[in-house]
PDB file of N, CA and C in Angstrom:
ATOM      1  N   UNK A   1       0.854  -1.174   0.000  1.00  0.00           N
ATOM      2  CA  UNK A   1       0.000   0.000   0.000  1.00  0.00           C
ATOM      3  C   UNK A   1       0.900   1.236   0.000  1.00  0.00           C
ATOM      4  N   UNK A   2       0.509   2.082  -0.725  1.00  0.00           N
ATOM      5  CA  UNK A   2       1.533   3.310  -0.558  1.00  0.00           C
ATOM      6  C   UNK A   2       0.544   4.677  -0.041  1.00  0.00           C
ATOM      7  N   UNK A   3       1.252   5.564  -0.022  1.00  0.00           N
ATOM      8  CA  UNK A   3       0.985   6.544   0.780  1.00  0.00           C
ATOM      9  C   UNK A   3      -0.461   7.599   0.599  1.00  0.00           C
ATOM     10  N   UNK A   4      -0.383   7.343  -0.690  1.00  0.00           N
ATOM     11  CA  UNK A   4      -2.150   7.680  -1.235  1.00  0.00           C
ATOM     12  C   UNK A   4      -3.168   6.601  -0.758  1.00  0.00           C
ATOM     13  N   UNK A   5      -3.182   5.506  -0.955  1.00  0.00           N
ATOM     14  CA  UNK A   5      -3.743   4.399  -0.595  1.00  0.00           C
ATOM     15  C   UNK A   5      -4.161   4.670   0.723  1.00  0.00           C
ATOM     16  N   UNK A   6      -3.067   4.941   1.500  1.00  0.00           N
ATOM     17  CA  UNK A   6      -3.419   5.154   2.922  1.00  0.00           C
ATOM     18  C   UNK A   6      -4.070   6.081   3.109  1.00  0.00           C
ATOM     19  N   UNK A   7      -3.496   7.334   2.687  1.00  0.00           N
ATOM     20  CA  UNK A   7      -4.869   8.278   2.752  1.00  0.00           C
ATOM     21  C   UNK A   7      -5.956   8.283   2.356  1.00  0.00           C
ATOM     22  N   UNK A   8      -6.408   8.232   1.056  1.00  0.00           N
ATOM     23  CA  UNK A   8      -7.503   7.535   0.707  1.00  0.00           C
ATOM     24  C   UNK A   8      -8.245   6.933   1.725  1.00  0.00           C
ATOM     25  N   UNK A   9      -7.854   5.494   2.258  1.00  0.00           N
ATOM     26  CA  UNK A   9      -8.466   4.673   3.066  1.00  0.00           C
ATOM     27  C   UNK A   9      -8.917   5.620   4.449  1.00  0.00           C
ATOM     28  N   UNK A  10      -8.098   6.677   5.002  1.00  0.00           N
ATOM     29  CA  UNK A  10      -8.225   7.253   6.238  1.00  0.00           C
ATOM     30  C   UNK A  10      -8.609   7.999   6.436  1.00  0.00           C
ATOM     31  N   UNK A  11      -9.198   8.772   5.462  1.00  0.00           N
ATOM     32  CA  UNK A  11      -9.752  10.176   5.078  1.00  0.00           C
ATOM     33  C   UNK A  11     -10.742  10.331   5.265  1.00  0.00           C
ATOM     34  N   UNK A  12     -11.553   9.710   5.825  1.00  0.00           N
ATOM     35  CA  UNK A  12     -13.260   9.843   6.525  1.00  0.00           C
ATOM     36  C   UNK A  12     -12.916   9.314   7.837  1.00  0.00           C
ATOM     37  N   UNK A  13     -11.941   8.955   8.625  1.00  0.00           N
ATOM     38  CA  UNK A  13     -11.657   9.123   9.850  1.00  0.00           C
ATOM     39  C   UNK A  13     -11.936  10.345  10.724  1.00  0.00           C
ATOM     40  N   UNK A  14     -12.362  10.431  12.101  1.00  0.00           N
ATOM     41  CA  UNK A  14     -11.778  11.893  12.611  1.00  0.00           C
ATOM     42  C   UNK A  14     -10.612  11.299  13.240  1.00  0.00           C
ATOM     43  N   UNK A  15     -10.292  12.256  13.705  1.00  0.00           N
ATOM     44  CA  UNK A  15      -8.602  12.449  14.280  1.00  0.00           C
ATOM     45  C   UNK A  15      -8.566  11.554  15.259  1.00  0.00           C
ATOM     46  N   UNK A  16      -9.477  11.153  15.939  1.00  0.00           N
ATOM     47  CA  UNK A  16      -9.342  10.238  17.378  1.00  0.00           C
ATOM     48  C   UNK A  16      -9.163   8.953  16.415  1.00  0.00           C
ATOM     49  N   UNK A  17      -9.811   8.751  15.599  1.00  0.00           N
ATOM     50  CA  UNK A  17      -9.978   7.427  15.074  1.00  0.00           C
ATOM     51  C   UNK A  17      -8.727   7.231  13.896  1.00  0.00           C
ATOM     52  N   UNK A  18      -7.901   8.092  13.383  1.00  0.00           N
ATOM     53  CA  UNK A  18      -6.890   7.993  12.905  1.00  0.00           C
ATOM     54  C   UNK A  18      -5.853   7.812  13.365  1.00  0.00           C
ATOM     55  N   UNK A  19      -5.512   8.578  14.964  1.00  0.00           N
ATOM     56  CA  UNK A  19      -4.666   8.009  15.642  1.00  0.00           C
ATOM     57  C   UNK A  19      -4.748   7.005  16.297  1.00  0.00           C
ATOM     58  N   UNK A  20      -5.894   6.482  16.545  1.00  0.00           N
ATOM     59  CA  UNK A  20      -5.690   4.868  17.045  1.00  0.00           C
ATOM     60  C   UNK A  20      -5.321   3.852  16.193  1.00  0.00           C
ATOM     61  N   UNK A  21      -5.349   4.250  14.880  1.00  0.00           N
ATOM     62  CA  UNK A  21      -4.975   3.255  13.545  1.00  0.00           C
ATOM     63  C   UNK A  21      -3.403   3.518  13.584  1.00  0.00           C
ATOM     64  N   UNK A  22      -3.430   4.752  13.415  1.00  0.00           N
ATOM     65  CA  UNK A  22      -1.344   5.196  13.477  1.00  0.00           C
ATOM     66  C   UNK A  22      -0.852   4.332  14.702  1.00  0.00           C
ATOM     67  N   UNK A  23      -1.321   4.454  15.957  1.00  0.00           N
ATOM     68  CA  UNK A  23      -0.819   3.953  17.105  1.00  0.00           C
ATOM     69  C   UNK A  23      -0.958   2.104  16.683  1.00  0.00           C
ATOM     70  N   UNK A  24      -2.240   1.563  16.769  1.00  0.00           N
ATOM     71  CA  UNK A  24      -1.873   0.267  16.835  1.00  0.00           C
ATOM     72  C   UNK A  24      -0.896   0.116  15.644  1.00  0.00           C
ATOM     73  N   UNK A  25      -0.883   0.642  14.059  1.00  0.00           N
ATOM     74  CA  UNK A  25      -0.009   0.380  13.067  1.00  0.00           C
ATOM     75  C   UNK A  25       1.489   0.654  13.745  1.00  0.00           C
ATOM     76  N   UNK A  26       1.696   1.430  14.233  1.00  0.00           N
ATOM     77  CA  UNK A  26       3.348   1.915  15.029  1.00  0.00           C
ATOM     78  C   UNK A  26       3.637   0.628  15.957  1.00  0.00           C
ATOM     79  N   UNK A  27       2.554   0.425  16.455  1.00  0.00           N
ATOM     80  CA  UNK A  27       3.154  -0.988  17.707  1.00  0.00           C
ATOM     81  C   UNK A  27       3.128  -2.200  17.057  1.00  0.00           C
ATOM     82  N   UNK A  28       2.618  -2.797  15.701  1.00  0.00           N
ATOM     83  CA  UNK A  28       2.616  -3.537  15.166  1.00  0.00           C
ATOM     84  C   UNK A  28       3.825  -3.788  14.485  1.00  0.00           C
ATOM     85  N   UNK A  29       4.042  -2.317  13.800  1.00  0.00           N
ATOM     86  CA  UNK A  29       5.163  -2.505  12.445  1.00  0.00           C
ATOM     87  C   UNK A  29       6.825  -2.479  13.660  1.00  0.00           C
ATOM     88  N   UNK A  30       6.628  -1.661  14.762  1.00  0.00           N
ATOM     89  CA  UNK A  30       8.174  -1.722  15.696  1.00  0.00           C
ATOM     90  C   UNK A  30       8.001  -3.594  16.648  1.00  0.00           C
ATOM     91  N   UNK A  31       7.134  -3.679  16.682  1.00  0.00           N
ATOM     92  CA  UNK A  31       6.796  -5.557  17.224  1.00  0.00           C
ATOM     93  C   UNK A  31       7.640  -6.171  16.917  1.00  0.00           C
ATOM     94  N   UNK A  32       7.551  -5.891  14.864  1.00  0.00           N
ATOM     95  CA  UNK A  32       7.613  -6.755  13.797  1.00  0.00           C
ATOM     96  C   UNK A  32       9.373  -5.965  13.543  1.00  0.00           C
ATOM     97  N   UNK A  33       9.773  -4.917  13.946  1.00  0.00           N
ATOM     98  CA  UNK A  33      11.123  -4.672  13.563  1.00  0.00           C
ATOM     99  C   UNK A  33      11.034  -4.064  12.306  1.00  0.00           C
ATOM    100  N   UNK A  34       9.780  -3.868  11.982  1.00  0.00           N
ATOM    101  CA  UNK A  34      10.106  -3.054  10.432  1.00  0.00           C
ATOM    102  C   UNK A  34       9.867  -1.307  10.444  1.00  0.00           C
ATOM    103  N   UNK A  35       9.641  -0.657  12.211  1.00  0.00           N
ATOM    104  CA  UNK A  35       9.435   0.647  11.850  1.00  0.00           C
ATOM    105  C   UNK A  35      10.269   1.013  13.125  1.00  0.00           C
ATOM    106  N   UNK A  36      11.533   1.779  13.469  1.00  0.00           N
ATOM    107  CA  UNK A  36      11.719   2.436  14.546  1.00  0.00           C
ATOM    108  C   UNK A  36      11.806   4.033  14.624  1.00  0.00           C
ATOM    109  N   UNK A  37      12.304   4.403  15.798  1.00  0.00           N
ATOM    110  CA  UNK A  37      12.115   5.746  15.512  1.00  0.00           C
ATOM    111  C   UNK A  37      13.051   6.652  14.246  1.00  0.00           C
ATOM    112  N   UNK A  38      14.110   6.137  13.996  1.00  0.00           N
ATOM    113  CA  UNK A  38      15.263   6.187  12.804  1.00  0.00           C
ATOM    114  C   UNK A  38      13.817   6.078  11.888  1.00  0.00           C
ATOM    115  N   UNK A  39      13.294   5.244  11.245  1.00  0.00           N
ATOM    116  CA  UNK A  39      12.221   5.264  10.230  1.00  0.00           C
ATOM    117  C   UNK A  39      11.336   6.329  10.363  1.00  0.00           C
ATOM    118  N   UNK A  40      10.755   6.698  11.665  1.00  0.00           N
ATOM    119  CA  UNK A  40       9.731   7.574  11.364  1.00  0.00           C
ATOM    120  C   UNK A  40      10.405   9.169  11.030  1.00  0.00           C
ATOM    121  N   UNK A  41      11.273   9.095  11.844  1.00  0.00           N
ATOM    122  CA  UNK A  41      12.225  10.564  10.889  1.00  0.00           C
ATOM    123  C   UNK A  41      12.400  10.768   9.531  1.00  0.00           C
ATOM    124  N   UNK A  42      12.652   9.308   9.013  1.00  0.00           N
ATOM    125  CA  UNK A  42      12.860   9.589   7.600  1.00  0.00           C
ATOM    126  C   UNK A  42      11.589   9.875   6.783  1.00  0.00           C
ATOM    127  N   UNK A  43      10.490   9.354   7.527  1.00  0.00           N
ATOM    128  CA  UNK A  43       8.929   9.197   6.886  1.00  0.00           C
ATOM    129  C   UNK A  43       9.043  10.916   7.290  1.00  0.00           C
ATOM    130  N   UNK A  44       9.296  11.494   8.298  1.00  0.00           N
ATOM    131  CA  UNK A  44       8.644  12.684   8.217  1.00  0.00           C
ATOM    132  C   UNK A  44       9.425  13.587   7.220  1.00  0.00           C
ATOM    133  N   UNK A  45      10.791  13.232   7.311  1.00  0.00           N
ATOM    134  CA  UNK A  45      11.411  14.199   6.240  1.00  0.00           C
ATOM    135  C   UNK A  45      11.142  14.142   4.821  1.00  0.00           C
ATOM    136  N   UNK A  46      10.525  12.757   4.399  1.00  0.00           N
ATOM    137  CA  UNK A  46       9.936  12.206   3.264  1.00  0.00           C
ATOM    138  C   UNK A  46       8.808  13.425   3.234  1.00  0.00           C
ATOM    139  N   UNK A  47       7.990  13.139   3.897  1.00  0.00           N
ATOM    140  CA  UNK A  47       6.657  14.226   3.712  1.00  0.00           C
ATOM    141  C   UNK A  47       6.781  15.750   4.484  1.00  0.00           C
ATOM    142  N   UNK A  48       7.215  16.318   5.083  1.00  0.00           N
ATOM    143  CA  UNK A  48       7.254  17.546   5.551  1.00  0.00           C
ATOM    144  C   UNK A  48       6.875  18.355   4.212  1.00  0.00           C
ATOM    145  N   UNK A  49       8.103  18.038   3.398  1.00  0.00           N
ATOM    146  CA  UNK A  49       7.867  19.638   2.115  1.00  0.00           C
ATOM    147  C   UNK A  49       6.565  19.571   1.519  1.00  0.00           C
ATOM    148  N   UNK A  50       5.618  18.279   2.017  1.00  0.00           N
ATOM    149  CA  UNK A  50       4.533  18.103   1.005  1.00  0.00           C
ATOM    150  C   UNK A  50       3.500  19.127   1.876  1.00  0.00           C
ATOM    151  N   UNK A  51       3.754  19.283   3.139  1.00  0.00           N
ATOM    152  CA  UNK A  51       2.556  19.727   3.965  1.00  0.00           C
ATOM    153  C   UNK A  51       3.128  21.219   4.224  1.00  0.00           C
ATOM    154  N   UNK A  52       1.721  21.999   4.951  1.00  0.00           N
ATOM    155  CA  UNK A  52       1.798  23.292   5.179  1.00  0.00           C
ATOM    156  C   UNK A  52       2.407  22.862   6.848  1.00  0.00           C
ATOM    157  N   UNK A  53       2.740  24.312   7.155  1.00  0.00           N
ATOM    158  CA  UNK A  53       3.306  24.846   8.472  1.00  0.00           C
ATOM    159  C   UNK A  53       2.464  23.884   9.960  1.00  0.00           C
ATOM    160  N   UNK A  54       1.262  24.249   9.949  1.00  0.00           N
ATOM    161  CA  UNK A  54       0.536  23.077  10.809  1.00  0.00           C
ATOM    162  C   UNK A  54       0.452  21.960  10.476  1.00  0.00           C
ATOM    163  N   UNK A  55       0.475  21.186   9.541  1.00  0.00           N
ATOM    164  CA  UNK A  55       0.034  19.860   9.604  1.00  0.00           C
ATOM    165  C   UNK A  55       1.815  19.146   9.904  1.00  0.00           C
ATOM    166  N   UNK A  56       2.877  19.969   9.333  1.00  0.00           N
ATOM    167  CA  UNK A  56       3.933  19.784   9.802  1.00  0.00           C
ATOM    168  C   UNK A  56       3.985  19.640  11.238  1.00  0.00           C
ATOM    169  N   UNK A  57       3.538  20.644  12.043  1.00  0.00           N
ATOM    170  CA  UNK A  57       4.072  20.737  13.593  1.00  0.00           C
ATOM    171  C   UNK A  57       2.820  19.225  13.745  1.00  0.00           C
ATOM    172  N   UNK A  58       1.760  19.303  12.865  1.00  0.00           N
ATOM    173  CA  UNK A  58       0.604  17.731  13.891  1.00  0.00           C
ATOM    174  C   UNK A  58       1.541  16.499  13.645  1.00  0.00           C
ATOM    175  N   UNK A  59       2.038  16.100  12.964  1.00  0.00           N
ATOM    176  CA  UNK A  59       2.654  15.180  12.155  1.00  0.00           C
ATOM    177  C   UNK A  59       3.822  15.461  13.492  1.00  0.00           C
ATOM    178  N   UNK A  60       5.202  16.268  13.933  1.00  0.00           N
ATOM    179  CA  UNK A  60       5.965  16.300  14.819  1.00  0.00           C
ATOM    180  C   UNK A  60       5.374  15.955  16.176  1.00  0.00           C
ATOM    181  N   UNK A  61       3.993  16.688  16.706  1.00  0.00           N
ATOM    182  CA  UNK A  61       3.671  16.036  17.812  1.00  0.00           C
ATOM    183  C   UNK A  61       2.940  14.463  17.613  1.00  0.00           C
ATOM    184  N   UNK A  62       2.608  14.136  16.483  1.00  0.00           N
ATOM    185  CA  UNK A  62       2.278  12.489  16.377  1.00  0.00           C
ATOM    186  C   UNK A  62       3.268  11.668  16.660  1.00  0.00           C
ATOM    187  N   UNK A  63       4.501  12.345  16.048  1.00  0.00           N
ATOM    188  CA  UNK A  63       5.825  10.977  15.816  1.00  0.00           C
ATOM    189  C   UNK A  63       6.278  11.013  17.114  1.00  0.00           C
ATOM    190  N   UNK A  64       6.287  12.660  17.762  1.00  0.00           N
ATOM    191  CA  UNK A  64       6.617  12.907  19.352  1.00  0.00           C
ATOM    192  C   UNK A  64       5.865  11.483  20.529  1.00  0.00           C
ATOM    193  N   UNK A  65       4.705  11.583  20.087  1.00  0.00           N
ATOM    194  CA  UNK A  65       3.694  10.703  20.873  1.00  0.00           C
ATOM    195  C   UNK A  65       4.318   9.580  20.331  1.00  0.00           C
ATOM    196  N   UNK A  66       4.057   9.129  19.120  1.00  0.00           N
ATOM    197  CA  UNK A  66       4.434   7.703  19.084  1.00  0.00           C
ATOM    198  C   UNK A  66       5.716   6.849  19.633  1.00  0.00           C
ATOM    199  N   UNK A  67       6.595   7.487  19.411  1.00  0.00           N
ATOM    200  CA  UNK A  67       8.123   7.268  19.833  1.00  0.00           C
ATOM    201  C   UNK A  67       8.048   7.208  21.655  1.00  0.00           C
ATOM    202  N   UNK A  68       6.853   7.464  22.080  1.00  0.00           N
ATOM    203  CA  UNK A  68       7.205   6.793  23.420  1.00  0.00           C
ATOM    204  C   UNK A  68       6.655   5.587  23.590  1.00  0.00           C
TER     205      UNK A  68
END
């Protein structure tokens, strides 16, 4: 699945219900050894230039949250 896909699929979520999908997906994919915090940096530097000024800082306090 790539990164449209995902949105697509998540995009009639509200926010409570998107981060419980990010969260169980984060504890699943670091379980499994395929996502650590080294990965989610690169995911954000991957997408930062795509987003405006806020969805940048939501996206920093998500990865903030997740990484604990």
């Amino acid at each position: 699945m790539n990164i449209q896909d995902f949105y697509d699929m998540q995009s009639q979520k509200d926010q409570s219900e998107l981060m419980e999908t990010l969260e169980e997906m984060t504890r699943e994919q670091k379980a499994s050894g395929d996502l650590n915090n080294s990965k989610m940096e690169e995911i954000y530097e991957m997408l930062s230039p795509m987003l405006s000024e806020t969805q940048r800082e939501k996206m920093r306090e998500v990865i903030k949250r997740l990484k604990d």
